[in-house]
Protein backbone atom coordinates (compact mmCIF):
# COMPACT_ATOMS: atom_id res chain seq x y z
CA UNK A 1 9.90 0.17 48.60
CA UNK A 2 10.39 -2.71 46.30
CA UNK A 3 7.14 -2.58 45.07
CA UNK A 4 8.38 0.85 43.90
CA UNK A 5 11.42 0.24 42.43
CA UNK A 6 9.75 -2.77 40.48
CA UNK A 7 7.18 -0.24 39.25
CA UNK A 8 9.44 2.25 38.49
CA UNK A 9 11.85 -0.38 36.51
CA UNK A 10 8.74 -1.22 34.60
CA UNK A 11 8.27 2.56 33.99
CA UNK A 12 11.48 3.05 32.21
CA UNK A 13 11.30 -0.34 30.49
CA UNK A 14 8.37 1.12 28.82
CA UNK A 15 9.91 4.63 27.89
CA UNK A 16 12.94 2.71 26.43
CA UNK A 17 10.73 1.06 24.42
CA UNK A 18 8.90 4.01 23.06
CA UNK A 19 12.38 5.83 22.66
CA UNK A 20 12.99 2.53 20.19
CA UNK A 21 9.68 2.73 18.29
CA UNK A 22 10.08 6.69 17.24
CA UNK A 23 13.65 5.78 16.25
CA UNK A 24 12.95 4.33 13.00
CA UNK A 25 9.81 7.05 12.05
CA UNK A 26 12.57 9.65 12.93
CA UNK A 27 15.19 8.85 10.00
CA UNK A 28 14.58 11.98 7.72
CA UNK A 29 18.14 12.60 6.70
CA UNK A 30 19.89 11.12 3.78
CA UNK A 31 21.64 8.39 4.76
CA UNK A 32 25.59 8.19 4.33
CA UNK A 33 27.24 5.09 2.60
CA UNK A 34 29.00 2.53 4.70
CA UNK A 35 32.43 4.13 4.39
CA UNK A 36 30.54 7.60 5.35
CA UNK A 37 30.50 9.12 2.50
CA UNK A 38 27.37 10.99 1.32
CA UNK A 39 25.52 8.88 -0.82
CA UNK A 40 26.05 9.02 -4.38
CA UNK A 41 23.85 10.21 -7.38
CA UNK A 42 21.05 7.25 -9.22
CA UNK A 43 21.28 7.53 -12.89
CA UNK A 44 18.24 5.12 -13.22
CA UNK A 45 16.26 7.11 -10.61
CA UNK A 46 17.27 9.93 -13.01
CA UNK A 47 15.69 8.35 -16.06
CA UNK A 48 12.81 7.72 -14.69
CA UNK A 49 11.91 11.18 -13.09
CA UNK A 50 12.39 12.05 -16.43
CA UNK A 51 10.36 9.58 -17.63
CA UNK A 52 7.48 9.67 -15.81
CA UNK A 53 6.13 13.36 -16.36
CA UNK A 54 3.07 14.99 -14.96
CA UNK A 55 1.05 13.83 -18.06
CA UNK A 56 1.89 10.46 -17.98
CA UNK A 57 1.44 9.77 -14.37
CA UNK A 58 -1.72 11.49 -14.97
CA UNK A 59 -3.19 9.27 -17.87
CA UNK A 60 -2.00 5.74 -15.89
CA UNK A 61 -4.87 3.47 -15.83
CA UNK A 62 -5.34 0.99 -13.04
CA UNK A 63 -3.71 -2.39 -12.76
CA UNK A 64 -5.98 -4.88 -14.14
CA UNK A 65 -8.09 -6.89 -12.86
CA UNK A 66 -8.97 -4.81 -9.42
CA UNK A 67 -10.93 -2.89 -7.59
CA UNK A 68 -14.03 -1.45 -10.06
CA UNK A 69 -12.79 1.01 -11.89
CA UNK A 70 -15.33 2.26 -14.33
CA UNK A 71 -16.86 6.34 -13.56
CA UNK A 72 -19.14 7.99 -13.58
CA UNK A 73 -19.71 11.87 -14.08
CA UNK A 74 -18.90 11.91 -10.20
CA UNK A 75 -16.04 9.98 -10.55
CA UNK A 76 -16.95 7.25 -8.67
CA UNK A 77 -16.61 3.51 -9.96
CA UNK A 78 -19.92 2.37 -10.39
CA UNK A 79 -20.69 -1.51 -10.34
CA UNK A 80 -21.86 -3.25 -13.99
CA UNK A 81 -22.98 -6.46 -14.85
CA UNK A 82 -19.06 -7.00 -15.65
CA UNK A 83 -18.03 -6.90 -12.04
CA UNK A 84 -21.09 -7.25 -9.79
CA UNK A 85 -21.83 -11.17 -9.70
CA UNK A 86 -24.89 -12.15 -6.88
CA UNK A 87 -22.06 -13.21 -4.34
CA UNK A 88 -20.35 -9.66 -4.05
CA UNK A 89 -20.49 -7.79 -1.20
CA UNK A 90 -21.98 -4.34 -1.31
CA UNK A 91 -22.98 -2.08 1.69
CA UNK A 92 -25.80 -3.76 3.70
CA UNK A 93 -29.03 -2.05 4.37
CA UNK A 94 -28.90 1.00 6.52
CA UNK A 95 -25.38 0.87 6.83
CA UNK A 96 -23.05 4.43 7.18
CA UNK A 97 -20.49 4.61 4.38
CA UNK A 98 -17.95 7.31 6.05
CA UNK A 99 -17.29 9.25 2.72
CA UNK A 100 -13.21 9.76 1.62
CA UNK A 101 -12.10 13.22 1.31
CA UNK A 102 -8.85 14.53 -1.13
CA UNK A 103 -5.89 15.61 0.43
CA UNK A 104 -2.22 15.91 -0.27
CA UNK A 105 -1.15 12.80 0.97
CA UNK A 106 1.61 11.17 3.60
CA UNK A 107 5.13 10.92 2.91
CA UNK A 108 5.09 6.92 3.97
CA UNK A 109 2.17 6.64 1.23
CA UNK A 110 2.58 7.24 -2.38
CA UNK A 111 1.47 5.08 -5.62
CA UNK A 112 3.42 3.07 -8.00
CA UNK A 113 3.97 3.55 -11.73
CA UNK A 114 4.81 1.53 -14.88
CA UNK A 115 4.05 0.51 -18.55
CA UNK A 116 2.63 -2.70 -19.47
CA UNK A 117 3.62 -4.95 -22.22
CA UNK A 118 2.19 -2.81 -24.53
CA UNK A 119 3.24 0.25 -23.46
CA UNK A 120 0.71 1.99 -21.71
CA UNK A 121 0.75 3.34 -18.11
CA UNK A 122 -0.20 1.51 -15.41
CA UNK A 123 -0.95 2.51 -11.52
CA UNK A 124 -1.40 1.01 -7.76
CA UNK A 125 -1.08 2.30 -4.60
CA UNK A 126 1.57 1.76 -1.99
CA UNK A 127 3.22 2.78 1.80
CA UNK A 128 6.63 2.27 2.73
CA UNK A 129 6.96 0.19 5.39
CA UNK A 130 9.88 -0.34 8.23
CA UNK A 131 12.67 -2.93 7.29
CA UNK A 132 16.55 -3.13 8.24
CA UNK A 133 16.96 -2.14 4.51
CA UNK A 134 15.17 1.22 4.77
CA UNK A 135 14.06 -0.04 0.73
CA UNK A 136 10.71 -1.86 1.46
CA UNK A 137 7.36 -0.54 0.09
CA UNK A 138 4.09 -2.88 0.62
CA UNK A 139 1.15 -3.36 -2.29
CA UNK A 140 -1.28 -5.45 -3.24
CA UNK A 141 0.00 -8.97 -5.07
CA UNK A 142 -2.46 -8.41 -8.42
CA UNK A 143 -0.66 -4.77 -8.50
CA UNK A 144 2.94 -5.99 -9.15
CA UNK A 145 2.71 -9.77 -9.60
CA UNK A 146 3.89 -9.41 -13.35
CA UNK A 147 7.15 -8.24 -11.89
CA UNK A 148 8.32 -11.09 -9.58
CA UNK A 149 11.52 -13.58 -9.98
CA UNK A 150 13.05 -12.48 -13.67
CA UNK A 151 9.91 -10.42 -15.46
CA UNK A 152 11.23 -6.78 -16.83
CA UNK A 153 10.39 -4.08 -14.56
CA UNK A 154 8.90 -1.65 -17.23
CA UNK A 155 9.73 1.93 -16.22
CA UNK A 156 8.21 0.26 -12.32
CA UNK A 157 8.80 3.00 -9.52
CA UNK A 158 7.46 4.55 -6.57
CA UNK A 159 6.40 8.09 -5.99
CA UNK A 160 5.96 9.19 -2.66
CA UNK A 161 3.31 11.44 -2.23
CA UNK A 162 2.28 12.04 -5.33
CA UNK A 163 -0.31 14.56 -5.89
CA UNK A 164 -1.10 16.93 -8.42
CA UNK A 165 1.65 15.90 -11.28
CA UNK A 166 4.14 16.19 -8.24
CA UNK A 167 6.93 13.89 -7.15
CA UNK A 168 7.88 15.85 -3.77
CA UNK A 169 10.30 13.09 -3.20
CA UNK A 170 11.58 12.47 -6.19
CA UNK A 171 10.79 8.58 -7.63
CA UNK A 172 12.33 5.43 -6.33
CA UNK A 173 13.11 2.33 -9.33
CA UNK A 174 12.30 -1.00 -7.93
CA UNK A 175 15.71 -2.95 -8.10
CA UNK A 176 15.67 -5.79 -10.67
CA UNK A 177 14.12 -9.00 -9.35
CA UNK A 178 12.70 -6.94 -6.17
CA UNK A 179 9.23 -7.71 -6.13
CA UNK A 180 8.26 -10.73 -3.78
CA UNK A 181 4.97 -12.12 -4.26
CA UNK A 182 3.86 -14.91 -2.42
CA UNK A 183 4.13 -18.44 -4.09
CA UNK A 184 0.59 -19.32 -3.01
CA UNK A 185 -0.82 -16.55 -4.84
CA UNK A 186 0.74 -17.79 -8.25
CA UNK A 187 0.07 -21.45 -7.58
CA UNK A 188 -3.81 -20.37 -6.82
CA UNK A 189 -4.62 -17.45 -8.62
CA UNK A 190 -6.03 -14.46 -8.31
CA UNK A 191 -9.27 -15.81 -6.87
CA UNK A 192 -8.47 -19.10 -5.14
CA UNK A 193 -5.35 -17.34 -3.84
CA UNK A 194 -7.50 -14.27 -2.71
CA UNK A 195 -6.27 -14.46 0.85
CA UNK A 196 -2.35 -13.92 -0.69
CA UNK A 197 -3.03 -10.73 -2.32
CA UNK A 198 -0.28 -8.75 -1.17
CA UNK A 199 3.16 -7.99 -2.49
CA UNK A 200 6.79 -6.16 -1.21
CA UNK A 201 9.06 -4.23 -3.80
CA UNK A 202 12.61 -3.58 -3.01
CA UNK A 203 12.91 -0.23 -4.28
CA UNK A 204 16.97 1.02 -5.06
CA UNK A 205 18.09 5.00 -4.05
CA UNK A 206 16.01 7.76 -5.10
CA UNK A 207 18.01 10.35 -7.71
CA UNK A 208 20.17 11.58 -5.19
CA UNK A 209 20.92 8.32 -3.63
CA UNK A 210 19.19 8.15 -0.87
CA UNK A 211 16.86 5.73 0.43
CA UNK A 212 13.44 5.79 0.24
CA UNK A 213 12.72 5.49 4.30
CA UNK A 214 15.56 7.54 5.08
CA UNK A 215 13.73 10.13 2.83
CA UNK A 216 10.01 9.96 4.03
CA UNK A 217 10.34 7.63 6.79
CA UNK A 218 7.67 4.12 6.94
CA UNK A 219 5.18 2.93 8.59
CA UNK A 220 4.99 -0.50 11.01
CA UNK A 221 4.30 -3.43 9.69
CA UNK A 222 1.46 -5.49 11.71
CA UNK A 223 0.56 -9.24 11.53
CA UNK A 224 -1.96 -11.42 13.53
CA UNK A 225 -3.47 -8.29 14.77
CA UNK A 226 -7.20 -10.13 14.29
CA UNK A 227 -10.35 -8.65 11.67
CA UNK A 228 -11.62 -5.86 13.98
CA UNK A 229 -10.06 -2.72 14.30
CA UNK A 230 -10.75 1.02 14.69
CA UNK A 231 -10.33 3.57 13.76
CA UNK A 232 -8.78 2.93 10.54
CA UNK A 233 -7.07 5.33 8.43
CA UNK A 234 -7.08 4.01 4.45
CA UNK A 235 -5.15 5.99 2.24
CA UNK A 236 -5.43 5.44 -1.99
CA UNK A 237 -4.49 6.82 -5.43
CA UNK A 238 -7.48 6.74 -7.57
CA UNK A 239 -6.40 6.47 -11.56
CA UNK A 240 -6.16 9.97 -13.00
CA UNK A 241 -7.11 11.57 -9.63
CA UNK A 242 -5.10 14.99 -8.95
CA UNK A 243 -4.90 13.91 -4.99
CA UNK A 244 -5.03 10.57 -3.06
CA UNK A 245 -8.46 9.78 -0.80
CA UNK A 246 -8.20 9.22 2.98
CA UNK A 247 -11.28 7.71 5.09
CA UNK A 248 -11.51 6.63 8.41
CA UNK A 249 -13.70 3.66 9.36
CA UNK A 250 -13.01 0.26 11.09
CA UNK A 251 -12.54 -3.25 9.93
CA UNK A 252 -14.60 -6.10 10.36
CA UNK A 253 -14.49 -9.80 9.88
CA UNK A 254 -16.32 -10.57 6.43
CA UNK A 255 -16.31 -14.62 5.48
CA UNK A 256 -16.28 -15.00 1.81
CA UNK A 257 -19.49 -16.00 0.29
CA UNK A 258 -18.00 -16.72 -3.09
CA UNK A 259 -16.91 -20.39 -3.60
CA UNK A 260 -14.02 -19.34 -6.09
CA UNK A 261 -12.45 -16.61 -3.87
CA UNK A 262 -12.43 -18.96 -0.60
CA UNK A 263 -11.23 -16.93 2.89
CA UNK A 264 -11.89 -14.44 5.82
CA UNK A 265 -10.92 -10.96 5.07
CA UNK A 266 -10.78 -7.56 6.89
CA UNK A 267 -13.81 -5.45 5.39
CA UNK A 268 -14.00 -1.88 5.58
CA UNK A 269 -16.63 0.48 4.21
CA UNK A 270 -15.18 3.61 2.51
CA UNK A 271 -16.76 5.53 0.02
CA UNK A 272 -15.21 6.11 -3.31
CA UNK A 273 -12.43 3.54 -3.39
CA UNK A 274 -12.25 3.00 -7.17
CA UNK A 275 -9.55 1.58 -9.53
CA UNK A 276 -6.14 2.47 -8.49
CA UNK A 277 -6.31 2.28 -5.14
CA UNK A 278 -5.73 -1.20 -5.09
CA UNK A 279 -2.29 -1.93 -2.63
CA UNK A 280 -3.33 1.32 0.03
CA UNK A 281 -2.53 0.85 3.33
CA UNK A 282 -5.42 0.23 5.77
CA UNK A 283 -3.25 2.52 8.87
CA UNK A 284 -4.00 2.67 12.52
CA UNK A 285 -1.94 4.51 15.05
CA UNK A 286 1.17 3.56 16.13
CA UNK A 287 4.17 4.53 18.63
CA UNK A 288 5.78 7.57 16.67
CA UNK A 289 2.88 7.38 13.23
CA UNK A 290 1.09 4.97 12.03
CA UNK A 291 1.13 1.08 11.31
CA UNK A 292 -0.34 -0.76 8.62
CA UNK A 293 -2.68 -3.90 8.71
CA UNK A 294 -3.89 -4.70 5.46
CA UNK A 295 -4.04 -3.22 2.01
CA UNK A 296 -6.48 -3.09 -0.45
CA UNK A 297 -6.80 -6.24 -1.97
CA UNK A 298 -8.14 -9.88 -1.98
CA UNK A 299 -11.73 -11.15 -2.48
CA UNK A 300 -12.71 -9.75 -5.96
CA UNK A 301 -9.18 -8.09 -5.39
CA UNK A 302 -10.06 -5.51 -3.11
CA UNK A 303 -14.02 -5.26 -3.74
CA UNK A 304 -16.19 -4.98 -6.93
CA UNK A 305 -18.23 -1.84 -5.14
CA UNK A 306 -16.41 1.84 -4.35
CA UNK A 307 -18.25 1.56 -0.90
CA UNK A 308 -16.70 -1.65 0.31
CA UNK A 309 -13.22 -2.75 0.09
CA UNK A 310 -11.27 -5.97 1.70
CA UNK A 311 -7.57 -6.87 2.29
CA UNK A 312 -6.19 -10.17 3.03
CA UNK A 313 -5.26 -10.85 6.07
CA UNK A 314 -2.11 -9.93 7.20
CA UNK A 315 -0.92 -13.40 9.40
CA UNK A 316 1.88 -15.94 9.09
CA UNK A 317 2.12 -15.54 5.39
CA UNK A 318 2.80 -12.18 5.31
CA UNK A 319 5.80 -12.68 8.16
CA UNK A 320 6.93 -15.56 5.77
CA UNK A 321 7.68 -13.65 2.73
């Protein structure tokens, strides 16, 4: 009988559990304001929806430098002698490249927009990830590193699930000073800090004020979960692309052979992964959706080949900032 009882404590000790970890997936509705009023409209929001039209979004080029971004009549990136050095990582003989298809997207996934200093559009992708401030969306640190501590956030939101000129949820203005970049990555660079490459934006209310995970919901945030996983569902925005690309693959260890980008990194073959897609979420199921353990980005920031891409790791670094 106590063997029972201890089972069946167990039992509900995991259910409670669950119960907790489709809470946060579950937050749909707009949220009210501390004082329970609805929450009020975002004029800045407002300016940008305007701002950002169907055109523009569509003529954004990728964040620079990235994953390879040059096309072909395919529309795949395809490798030059400009980004293809003898220590990059293509796909190995014989090995299966699952191919990406289009879809319409997630609402946890979306891509980032913004002009850069000389005015021209500029594009990485995203996911919106748990956090008590239902404001947090995850990238890649060369996407949004111009943005950190004081720099002007030019025009810089979030659209979740974009696809096909759409903004289905409206776009969400990173607050002023919002983007955290870790200081290793600045000290380092873009190469030597390759294992860094990963960034958080603190976005404010959408137009009609509510919060961006209270509007599409988020997905988990995952550290120290180790280089192998599978399956693995990676989601990304190519530049000019009507509709994002899912694959599903697995990660595996891959030790940098490239003296100037030092580090291990979760690999992944994908076909198709071009610029823009730089800061997707590398997803694998979770209690109540998905969880995220690694975005596109680090060594070569995020691969010089549309076959292979890496993120850095996602360990004590990531928990830190």
């Amino acid at each position: 009988m106590v063997h029972r009882t201890v089972r069946r404590r167990g039992f509900i000790r995991y259910a409670a559990w669950c119960a907790a970890a489709l809470l946060p997936a579950a937050g749909l509705a707009p949220a009210a304001a501390a004082d329970g009023a609805p929450p009020g409209p975002n004029p800045v929001a407002a300016r940008l929806d305007a701002y950002w039209t169907a055109a523009r979004m569509a003529s954004a080029l990728p964040a620079a430098p990235g994953k390879a971004a040059e096309t072909g009549s395919a529309g795949k990136a395809l490798p030059t002698a400009a980004t293809v050095s003898p220590t990059v990582d293509g796909p190995r003989p014989g090995e299966y490249i699952p191919p990406s298809q289009s879809f319409d997207g997630m609402p946890q996934t979306g891509t980032f927009f913004w002009t850069d200093a000389t005015g021209t559009g500029r594009t990485c992708s995203g996911s919106v990830v748990r956090s008590p401030g239902h404001a947090l969306v995850l990238s890649a640190g060369h996407c949004l590193k111009g943005y950190a501590g004081t720099s002007p956030a030019r025009d810089l939101g979030f659209v979740p699930q974009y696809h096909d000129g759409l903004k289905p949820y409206g776009i969400f203005p990173v607050r002023s000073n919002g983007v955290y970049v870790a200081q290793q990555y600045y000290d380092l660079g873009e190469h030597a800090g390759a294992e860094y490459d990963f960034a958080f934006a603190v976005t404010g209310p959408g137009e009609d004020g509510t919060l961006i995970q209270d509007a599409v919901g988020g997905v988990q945030l995952l550290t120290g979960t180790g280089y192998h996983q599978a399956p693995v569902r990676m989601i990304g925005y190519p530049a000019g692309a009507e509709k994002p690309l899912e694959c599903w693959s697995r990660t595996t260890e891959w030790d940098s052979d490239d003296p100037s980008d030092p580090g291990a990194f979760p690999r992944i073959a994908c076909d198709a992964f071009v610029g823009g897609t730089s800061g997707g979420p590398m997803l694998v199921p979770w209690p109540g959706g998905w969880a995220v353990i690694g975005v596109i980005g680090g060594y070569h920031t995020g691969g010089n080949t549309p076959q292979v891409s890496y993120s850095s790791y996602f360990g004590s670094a990531t928990r830190a900032l």
